[in-house]
Structures are given as structure tokens and as C-alpha cells.
PDB file of N, CA and C in Angstrom:
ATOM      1  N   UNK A   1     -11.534  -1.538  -3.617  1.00  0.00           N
ATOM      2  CA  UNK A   1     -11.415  -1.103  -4.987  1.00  0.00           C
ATOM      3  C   UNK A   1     -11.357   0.417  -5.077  1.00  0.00           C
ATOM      4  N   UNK A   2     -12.195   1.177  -4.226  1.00  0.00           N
ATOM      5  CA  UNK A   2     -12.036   2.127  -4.176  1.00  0.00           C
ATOM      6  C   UNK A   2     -10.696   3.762  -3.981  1.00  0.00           C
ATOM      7  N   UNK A   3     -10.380   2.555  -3.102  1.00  0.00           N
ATOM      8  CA  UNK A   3      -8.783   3.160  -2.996  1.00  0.00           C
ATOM      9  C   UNK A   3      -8.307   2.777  -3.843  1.00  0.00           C
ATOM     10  N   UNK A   4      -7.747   1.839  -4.362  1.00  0.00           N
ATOM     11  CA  UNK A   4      -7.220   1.338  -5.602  1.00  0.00           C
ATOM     12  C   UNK A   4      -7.459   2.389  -6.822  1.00  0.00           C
ATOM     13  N   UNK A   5      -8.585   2.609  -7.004  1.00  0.00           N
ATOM     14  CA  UNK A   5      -8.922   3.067  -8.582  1.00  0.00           C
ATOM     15  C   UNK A   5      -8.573   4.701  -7.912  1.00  0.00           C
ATOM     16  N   UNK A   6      -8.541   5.377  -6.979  1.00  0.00           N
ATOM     17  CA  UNK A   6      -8.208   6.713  -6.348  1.00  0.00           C
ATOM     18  C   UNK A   6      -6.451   6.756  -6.922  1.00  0.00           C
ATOM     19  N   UNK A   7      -5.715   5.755  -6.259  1.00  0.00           N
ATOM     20  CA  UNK A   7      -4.418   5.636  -6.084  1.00  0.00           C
ATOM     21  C   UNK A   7      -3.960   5.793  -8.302  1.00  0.00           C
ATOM     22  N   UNK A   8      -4.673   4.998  -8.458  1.00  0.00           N
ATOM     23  CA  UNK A   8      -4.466   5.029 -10.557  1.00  0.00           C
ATOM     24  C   UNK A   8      -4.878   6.416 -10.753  1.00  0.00           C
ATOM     25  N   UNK A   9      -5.816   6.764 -10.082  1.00  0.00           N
ATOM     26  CA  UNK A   9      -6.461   8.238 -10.613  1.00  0.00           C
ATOM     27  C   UNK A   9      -5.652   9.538 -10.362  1.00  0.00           C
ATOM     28  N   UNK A  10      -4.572   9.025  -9.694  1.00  0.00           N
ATOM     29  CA  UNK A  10      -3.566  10.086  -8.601  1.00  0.00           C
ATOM     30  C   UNK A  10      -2.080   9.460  -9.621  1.00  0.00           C
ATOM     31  N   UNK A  11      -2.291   8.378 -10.389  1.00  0.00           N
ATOM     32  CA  UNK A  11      -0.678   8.092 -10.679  1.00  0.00           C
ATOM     33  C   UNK A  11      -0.283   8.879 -11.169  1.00  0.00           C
ATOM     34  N   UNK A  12      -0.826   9.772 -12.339  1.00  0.00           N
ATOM     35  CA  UNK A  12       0.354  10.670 -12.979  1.00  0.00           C
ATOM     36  C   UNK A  12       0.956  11.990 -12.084  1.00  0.00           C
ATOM     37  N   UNK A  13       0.398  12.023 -10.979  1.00  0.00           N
ATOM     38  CA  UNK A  13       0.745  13.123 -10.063  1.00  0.00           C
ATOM     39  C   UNK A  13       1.712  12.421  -9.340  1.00  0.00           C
ATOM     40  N   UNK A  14       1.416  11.533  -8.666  1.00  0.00           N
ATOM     41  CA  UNK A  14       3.015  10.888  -8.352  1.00  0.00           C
ATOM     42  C   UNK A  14       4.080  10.189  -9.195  1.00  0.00           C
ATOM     43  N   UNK A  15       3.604  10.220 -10.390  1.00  0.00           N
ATOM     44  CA  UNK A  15       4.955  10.104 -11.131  1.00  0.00           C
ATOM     45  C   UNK A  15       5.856  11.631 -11.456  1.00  0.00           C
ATOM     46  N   UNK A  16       4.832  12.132 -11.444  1.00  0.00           N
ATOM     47  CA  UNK A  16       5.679  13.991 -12.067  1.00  0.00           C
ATOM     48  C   UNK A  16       5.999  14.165 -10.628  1.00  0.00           C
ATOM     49  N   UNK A  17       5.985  13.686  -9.772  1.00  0.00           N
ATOM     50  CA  UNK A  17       6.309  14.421  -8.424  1.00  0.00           C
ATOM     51  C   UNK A  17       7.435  13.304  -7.675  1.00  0.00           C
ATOM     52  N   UNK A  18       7.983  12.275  -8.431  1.00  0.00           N
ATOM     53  CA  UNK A  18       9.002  11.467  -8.839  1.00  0.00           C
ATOM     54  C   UNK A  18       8.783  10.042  -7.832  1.00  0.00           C
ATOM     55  N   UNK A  19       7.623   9.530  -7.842  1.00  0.00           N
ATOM     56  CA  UNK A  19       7.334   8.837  -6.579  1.00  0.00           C
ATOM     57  C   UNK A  19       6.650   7.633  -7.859  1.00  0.00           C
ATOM     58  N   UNK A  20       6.571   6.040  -7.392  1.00  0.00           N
ATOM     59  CA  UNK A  20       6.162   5.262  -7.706  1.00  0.00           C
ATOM     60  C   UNK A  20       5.141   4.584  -6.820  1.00  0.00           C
ATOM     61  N   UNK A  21       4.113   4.154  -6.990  1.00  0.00           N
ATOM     62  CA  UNK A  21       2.739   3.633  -5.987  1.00  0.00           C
ATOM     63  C   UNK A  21       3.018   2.311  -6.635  1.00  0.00           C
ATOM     64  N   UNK A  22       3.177   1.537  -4.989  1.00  0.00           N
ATOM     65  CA  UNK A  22       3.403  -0.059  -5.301  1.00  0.00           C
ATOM     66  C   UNK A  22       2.327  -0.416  -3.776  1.00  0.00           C
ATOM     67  N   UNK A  23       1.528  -1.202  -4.220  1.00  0.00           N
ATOM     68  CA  UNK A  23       0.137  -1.879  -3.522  1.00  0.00           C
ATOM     69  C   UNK A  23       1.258  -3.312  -3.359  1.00  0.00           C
ATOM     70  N   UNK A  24       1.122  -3.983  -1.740  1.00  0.00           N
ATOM     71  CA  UNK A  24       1.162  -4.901  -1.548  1.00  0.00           C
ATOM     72  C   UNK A  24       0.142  -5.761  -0.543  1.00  0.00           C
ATOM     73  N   UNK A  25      -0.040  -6.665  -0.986  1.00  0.00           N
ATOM     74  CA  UNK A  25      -1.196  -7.513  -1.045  1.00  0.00           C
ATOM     75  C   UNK A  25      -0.645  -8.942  -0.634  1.00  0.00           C
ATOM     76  N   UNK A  26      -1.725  -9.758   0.742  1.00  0.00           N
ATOM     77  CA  UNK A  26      -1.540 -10.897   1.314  1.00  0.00           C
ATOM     78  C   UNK A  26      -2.074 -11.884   0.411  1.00  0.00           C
ATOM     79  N   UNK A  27      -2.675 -11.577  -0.548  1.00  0.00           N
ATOM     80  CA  UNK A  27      -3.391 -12.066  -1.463  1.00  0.00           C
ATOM     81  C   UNK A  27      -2.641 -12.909  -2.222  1.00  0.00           C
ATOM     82  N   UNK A  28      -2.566 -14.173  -3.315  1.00  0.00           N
ATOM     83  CA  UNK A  28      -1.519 -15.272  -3.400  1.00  0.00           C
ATOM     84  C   UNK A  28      -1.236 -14.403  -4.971  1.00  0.00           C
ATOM     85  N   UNK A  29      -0.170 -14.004  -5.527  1.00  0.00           N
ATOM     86  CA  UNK A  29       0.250 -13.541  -7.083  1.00  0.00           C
ATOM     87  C   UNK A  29      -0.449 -13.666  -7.796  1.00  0.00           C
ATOM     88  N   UNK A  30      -1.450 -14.878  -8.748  1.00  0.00           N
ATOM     89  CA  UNK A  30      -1.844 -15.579  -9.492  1.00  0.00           C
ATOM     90  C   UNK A  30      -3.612 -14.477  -8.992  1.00  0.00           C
ATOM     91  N   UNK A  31      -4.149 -14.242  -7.996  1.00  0.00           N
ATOM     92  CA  UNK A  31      -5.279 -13.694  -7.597  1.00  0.00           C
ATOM     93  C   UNK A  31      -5.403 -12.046  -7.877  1.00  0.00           C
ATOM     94  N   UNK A  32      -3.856 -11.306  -7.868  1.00  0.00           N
ATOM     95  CA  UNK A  32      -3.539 -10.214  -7.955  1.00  0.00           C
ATOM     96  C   UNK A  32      -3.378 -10.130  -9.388  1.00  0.00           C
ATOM     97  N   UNK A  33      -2.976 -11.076 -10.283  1.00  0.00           N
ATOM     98  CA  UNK A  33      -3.291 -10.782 -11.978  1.00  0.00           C
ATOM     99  C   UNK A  33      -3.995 -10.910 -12.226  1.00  0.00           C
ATOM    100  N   UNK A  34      -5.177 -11.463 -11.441  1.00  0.00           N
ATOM    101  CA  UNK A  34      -6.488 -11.897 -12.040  1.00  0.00           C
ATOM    102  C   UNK A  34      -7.198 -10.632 -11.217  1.00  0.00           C
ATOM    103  N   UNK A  35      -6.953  -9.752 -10.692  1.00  0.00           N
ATOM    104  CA  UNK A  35      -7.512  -8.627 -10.469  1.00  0.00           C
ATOM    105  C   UNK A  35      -7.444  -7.297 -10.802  1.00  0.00           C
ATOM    106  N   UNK A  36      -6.039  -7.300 -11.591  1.00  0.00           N
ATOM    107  CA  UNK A  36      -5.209  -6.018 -12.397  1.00  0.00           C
ATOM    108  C   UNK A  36      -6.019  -6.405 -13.872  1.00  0.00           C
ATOM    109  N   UNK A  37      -6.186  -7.389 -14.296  1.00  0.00           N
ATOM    110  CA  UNK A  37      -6.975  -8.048 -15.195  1.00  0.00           C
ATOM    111  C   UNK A  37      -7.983  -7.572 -15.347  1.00  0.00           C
ATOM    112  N   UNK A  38      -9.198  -7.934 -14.321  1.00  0.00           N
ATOM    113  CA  UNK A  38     -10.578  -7.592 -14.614  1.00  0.00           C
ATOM    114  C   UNK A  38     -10.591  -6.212 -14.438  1.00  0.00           C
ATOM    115  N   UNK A  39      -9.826  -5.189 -13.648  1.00  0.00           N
ATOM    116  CA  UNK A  39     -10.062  -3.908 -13.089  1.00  0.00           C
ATOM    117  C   UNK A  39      -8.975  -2.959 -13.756  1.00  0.00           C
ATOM    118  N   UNK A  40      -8.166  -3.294 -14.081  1.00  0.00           N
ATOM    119  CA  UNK A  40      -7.373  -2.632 -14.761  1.00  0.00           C
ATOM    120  C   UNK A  40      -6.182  -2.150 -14.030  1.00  0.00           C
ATOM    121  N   UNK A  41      -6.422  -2.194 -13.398  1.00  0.00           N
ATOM    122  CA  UNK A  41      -5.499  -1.316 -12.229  1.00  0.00           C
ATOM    123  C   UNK A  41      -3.608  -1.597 -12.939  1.00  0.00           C
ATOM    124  N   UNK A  42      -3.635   0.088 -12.635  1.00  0.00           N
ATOM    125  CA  UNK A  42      -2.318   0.407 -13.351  1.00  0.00           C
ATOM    126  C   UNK A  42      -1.211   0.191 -12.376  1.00  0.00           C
ATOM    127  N   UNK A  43      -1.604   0.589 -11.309  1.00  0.00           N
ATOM    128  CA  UNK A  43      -0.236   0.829 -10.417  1.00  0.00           C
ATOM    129  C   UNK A  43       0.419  -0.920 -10.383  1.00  0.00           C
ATOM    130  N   UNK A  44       1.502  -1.057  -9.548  1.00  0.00           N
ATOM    131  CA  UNK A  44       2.353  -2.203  -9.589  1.00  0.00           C
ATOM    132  C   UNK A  44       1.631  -2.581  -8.157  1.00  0.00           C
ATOM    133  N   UNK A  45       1.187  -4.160  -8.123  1.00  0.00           N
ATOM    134  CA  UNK A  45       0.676  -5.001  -6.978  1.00  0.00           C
ATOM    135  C   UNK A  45       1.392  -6.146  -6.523  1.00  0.00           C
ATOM    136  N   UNK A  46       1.905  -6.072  -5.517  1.00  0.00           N
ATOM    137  CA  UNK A  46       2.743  -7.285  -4.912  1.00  0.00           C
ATOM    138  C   UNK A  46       2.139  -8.286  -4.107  1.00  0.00           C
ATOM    139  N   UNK A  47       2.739  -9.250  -3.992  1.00  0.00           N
ATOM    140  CA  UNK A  47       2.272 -10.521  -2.707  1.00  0.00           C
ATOM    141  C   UNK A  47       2.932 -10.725  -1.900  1.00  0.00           C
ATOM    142  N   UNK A  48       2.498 -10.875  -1.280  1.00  0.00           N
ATOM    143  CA  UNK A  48       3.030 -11.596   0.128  1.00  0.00           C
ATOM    144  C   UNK A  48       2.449 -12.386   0.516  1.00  0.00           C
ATOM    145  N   UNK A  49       1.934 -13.314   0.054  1.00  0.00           N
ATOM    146  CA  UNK A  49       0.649 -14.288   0.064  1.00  0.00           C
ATOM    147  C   UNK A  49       1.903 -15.423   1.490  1.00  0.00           C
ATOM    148  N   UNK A  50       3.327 -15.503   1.460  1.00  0.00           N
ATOM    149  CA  UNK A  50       3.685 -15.696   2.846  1.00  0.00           C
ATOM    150  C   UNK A  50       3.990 -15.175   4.058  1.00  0.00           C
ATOM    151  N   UNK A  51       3.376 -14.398   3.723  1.00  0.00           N
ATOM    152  CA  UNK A  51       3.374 -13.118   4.998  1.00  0.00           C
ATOM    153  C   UNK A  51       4.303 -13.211   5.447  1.00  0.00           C
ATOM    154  N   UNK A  52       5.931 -13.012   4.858  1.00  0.00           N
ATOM    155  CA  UNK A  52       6.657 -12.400   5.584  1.00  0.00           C
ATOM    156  C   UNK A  52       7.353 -10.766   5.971  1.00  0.00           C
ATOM    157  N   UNK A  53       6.856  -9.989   4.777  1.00  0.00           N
ATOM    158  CA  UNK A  53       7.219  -8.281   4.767  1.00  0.00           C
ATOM    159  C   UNK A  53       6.041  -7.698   5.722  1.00  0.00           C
ATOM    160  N   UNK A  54       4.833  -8.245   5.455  1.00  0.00           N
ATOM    161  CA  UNK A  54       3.705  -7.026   6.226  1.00  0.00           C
ATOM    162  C   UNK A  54       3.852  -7.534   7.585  1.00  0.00           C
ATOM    163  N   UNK A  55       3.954  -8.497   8.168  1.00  0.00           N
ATOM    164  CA  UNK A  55       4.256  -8.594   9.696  1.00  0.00           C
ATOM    165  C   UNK A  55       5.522  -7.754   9.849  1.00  0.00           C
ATOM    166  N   UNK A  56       7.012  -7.873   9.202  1.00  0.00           N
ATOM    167  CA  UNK A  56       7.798  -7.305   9.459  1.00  0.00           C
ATOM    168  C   UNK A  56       7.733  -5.781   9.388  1.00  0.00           C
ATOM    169  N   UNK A  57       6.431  -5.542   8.743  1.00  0.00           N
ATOM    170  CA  UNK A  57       6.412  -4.047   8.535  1.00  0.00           C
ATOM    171  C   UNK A  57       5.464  -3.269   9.624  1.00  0.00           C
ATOM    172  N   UNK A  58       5.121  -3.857  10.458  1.00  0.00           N
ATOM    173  CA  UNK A  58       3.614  -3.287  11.067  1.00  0.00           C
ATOM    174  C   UNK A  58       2.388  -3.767  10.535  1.00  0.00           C
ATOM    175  N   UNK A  59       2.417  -4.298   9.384  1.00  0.00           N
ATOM    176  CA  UNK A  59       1.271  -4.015   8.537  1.00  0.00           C
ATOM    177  C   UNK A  59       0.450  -5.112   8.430  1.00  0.00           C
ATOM    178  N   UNK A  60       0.225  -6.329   9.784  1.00  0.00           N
ATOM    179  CA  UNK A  60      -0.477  -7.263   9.691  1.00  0.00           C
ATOM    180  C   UNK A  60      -0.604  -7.427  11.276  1.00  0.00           C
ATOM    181  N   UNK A  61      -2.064  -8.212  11.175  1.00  0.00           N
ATOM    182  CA  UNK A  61      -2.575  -8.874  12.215  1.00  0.00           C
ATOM    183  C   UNK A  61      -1.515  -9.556  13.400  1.00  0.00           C
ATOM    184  N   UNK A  62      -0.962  -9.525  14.337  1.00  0.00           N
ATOM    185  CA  UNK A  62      -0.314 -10.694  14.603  1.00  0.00           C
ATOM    186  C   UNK A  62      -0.344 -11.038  16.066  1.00  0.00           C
ATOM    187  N   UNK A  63      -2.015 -10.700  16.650  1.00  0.00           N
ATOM    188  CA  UNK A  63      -2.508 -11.080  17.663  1.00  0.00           C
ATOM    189  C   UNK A  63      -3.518 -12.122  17.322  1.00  0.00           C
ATOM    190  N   UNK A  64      -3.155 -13.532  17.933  1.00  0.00           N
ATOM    191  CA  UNK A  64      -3.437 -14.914  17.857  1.00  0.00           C
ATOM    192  C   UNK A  64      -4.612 -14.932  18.131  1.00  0.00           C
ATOM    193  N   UNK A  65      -5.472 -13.914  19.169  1.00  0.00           N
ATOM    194  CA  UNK A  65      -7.111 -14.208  19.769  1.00  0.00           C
ATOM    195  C   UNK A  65      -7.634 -13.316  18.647  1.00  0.00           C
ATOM    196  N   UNK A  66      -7.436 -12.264  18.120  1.00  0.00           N
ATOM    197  CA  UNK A  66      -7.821 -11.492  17.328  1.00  0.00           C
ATOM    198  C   UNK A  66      -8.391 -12.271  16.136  1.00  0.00           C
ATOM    199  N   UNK A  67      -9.691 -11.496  15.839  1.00  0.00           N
ATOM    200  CA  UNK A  67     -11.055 -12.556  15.193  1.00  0.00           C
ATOM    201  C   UNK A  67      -9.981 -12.587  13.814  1.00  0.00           C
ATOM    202  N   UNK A  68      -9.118 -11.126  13.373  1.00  0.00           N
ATOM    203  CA  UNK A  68      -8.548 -10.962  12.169  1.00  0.00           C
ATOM    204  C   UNK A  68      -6.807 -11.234  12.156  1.00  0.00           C
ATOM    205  N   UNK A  69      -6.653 -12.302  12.952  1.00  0.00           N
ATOM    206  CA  UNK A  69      -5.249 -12.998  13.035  1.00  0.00           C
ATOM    207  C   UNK A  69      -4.912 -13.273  11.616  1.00  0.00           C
ATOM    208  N   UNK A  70      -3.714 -12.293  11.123  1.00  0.00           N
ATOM    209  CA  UNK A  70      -3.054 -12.909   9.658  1.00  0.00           C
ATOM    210  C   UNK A  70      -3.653 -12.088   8.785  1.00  0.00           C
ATOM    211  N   UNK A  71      -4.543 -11.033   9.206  1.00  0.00           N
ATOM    212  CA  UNK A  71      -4.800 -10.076   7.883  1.00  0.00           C
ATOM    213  C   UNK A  71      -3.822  -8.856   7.452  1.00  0.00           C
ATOM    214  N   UNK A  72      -3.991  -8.576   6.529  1.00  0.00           N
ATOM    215  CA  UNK A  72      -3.127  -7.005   6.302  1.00  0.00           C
ATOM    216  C   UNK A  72      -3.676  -6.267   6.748  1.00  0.00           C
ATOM    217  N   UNK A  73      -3.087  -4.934   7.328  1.00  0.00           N
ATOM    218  CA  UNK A  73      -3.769  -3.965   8.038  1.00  0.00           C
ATOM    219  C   UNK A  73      -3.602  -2.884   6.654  1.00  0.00           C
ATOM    220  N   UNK A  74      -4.518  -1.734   6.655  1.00  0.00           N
ATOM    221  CA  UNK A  74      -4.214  -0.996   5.312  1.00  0.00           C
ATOM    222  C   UNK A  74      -2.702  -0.120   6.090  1.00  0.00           C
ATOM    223  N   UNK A  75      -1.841  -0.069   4.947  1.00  0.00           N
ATOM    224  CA  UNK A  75      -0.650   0.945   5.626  1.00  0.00           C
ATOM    225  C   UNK A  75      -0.092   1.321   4.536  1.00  0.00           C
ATOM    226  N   UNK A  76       0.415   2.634   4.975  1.00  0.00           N
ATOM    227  CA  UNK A  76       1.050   3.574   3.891  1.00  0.00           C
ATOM    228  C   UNK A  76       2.636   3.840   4.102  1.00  0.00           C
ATOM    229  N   UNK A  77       4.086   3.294   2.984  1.00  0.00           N
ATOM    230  CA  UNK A  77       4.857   4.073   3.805  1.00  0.00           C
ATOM    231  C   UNK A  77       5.139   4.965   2.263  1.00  0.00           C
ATOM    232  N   UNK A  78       6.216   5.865   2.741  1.00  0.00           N
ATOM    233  CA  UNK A  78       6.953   6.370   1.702  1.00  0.00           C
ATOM    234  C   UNK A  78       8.330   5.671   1.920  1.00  0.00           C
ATOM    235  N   UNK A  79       9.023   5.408   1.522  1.00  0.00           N
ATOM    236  CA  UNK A  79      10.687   4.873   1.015  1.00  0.00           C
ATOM    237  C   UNK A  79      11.261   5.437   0.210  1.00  0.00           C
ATOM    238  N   UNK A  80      12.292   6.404   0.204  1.00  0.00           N
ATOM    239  CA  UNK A  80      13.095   6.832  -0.846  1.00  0.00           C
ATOM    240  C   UNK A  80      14.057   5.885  -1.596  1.00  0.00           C
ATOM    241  N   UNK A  81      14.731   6.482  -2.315  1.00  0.00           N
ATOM    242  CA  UNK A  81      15.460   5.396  -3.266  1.00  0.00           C
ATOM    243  C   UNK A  81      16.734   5.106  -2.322  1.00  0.00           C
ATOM    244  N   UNK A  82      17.114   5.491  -1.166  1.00  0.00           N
ATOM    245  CA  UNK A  82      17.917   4.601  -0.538  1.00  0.00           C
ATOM    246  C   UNK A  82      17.487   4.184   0.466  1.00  0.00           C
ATOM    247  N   UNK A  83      16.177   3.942   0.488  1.00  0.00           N
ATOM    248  CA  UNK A  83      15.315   2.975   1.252  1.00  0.00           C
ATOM    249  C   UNK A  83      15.277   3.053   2.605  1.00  0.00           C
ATOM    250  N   UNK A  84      15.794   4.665   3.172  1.00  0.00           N
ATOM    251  CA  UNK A  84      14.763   5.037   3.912  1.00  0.00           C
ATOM    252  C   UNK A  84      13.293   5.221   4.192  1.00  0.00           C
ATOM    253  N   UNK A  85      13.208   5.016   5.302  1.00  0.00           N
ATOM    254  CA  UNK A  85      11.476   5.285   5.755  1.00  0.00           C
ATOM    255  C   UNK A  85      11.543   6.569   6.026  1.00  0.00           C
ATOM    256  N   UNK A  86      10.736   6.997   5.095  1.00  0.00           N
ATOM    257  CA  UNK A  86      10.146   8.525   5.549  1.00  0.00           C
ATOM    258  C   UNK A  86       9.033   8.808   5.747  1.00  0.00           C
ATOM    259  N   UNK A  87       8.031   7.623   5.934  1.00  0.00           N
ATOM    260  CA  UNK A  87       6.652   7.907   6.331  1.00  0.00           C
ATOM    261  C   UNK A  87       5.944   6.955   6.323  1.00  0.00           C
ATOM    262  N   UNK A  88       5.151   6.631   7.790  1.00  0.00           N
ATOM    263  CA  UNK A  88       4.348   5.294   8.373  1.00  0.00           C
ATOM    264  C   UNK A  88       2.872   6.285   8.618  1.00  0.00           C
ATOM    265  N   UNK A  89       2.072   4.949   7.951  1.00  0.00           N
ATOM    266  CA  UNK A  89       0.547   5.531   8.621  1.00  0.00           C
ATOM    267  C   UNK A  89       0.026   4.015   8.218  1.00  0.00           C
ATOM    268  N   UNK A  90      -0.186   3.542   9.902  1.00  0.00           N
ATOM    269  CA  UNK A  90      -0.902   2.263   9.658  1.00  0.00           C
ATOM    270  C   UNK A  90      -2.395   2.222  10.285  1.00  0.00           C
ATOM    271  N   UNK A  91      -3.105   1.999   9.540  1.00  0.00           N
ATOM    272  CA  UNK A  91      -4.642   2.167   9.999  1.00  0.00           C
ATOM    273  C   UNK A  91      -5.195   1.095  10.878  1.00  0.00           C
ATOM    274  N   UNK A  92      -5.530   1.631  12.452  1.00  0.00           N
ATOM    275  CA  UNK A  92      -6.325   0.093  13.105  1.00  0.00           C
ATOM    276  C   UNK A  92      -7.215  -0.685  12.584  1.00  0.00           C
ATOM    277  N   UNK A  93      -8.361   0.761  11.738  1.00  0.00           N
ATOM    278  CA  UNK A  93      -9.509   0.127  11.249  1.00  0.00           C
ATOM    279  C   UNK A  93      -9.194  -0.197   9.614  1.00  0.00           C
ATOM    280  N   UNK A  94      -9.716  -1.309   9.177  1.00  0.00           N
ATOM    281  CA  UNK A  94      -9.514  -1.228   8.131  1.00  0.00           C
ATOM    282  C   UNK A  94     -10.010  -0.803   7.142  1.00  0.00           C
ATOM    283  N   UNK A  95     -11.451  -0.195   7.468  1.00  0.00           N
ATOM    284  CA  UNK A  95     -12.163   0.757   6.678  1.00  0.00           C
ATOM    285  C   UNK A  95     -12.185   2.434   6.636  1.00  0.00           C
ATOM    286  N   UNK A  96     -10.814   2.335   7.050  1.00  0.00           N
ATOM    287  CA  UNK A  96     -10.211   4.026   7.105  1.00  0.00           C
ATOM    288  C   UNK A  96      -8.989   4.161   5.620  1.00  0.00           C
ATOM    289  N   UNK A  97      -8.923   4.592   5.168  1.00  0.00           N
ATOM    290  CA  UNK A  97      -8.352   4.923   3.717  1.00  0.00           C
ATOM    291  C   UNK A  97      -7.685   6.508   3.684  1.00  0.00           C
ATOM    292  N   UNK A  98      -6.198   6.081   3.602  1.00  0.00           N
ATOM    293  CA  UNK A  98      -6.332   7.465   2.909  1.00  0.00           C
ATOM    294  C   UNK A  98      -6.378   8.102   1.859  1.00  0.00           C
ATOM    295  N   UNK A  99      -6.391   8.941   1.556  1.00  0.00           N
ATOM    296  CA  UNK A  99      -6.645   9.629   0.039  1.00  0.00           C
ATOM    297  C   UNK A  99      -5.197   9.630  -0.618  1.00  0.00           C
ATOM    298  N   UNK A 100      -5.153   9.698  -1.985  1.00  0.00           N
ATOM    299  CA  UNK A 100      -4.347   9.675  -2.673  1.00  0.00           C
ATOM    300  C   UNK A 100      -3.664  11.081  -2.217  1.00  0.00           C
ATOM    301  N   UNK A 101      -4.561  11.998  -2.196  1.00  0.00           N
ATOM    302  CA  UNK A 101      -4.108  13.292  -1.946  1.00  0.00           C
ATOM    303  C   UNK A 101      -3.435  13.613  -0.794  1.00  0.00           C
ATOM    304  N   UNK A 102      -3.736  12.857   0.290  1.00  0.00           N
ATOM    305  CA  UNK A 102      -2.830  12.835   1.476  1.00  0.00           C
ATOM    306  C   UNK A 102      -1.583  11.772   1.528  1.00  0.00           C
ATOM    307  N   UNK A 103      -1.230  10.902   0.802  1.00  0.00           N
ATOM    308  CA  UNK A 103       0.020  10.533   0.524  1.00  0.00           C
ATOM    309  C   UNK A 103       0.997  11.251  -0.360  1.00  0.00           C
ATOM    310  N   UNK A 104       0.111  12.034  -1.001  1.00  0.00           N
ATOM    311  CA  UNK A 104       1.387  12.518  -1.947  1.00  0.00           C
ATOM    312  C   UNK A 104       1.489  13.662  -1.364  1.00  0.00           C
ATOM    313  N   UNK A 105       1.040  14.313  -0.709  1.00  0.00           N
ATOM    314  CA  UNK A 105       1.183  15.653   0.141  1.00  0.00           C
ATOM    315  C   UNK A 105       2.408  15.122   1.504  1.00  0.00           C
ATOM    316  N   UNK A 106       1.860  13.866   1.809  1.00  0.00           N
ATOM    317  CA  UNK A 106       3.146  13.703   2.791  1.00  0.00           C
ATOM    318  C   UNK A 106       4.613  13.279   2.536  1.00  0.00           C
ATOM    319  N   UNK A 107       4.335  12.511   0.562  1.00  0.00           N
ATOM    320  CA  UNK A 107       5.702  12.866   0.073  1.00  0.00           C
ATOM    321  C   UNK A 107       6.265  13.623  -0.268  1.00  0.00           C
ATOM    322  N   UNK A 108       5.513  14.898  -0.944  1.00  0.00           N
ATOM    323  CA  UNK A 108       6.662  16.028  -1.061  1.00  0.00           C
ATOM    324  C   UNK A 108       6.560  16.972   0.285  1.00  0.00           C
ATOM    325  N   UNK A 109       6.502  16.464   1.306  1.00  0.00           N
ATOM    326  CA  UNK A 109       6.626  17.170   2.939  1.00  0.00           C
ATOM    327  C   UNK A 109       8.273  16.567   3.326  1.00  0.00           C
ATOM    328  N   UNK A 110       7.871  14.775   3.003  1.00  0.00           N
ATOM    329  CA  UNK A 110       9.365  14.749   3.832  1.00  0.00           C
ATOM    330  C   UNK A 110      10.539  14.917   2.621  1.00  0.00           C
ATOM    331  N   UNK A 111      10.362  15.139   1.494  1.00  0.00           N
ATOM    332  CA  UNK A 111      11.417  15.351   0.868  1.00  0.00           C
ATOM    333  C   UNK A 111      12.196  13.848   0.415  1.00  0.00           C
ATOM    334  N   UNK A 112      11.343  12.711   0.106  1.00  0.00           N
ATOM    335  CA  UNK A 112      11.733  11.832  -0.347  1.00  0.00           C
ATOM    336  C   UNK A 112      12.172  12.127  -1.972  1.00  0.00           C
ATOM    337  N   UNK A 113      13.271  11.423  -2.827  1.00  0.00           N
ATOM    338  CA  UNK A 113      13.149  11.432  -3.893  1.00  0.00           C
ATOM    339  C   UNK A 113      13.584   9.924  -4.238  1.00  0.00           C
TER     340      UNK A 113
END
């Protein structure tokens, strides 16, 4: 939650700085409105509750002995509007976060618009 309510607290800086914050989540759709719901949360939250984008992205578990087989890993990219990648940061641990302030510092670095 914490990151979450950081990332809303940071939106109007990445909107004036022409960037949109989209949270995606293994979590099933129907669990993610019922959490924008109770918490408010402004930014846009996606599912993948079939895990097929966050494996394809780096951004999940997908070692079979691993106690956390099938989880999301936390990961950050930037994507410009022609959907280049201009910036990967995928965290091993999952209690490492980055700051709002260090994503938007690494979007206006690579010059995404």
C-alpha cells in the first residue's frame, strides 16, 4: 500500500512531466476494484490474474522449486508512446520499492515521451 499511495502522491508530477503510472497486478480484476475502492487509489491498475505479460516481462516468479513460484516480482518499466522500453528495474526482493521520485527521475533521464 505504501508504494501505491507514494506512486498517487507523485501523480500530478508525472502527469506534468507527460508520463502515465499504470500498476499491474497478478491479482484477479474484480479484487483490484475492490481495492481502488476501499483505498482510493487513483492511478490505473491492471490484471494479469493469467499471468501471461509479467512472466513475459521479467516480472514473475518462474522457478518451479522456488517457495514463491507464480508471484509478481515488484518491477518498474518506462515505455514511451511507441512502446519502446526505456527502462527496466526488477527487484529480487520484494520488499525493496522504489520511490516515486526515482522513477520519474529515470523518466525524464531517458527522454521518454
Amino acid at each position: 500500500m505504501k508504494e501505491i499511495s507514494g506512486f498517487d502522491g507523485a501523480l500530478s508530477q508525472f502527469e506534468a512531466a507527460g508520463a502515465q503510472v499504470v500498476g499491474v497486478s497478478a491479482d484477479h480484476a474484480a479484487t483490484l476494484d475492490a481495492f481502488v475502492k476501499q483505498t482510493g487509489t487513483k492511478h490505473l491498475l491492471l490484471s494479469d490474474f493469467r499471468r501471461t505479460m509479467l512472466p513475459a516481462w521479467g516480472a514473475m516468479v518462474t522457478e518451479e522449486a522456488s517457495p514463491i513460484f507464480r508471484y509478481a516480482r515488484r518491477a518498474y518499466f518506462i515505455i514511451d508512446r511507441e512502446g519502446t522500453v526505456r527502462y527496466v528495474k526488477i527487484q529480487t526482493n520484494p520488499l525493496d520499492l522504489l520511490q516515486p521520485e526515482e522513477v520519474l527521475q529515470a523518466f525524464k533521464t531517458t527522454g521518454a515521451k
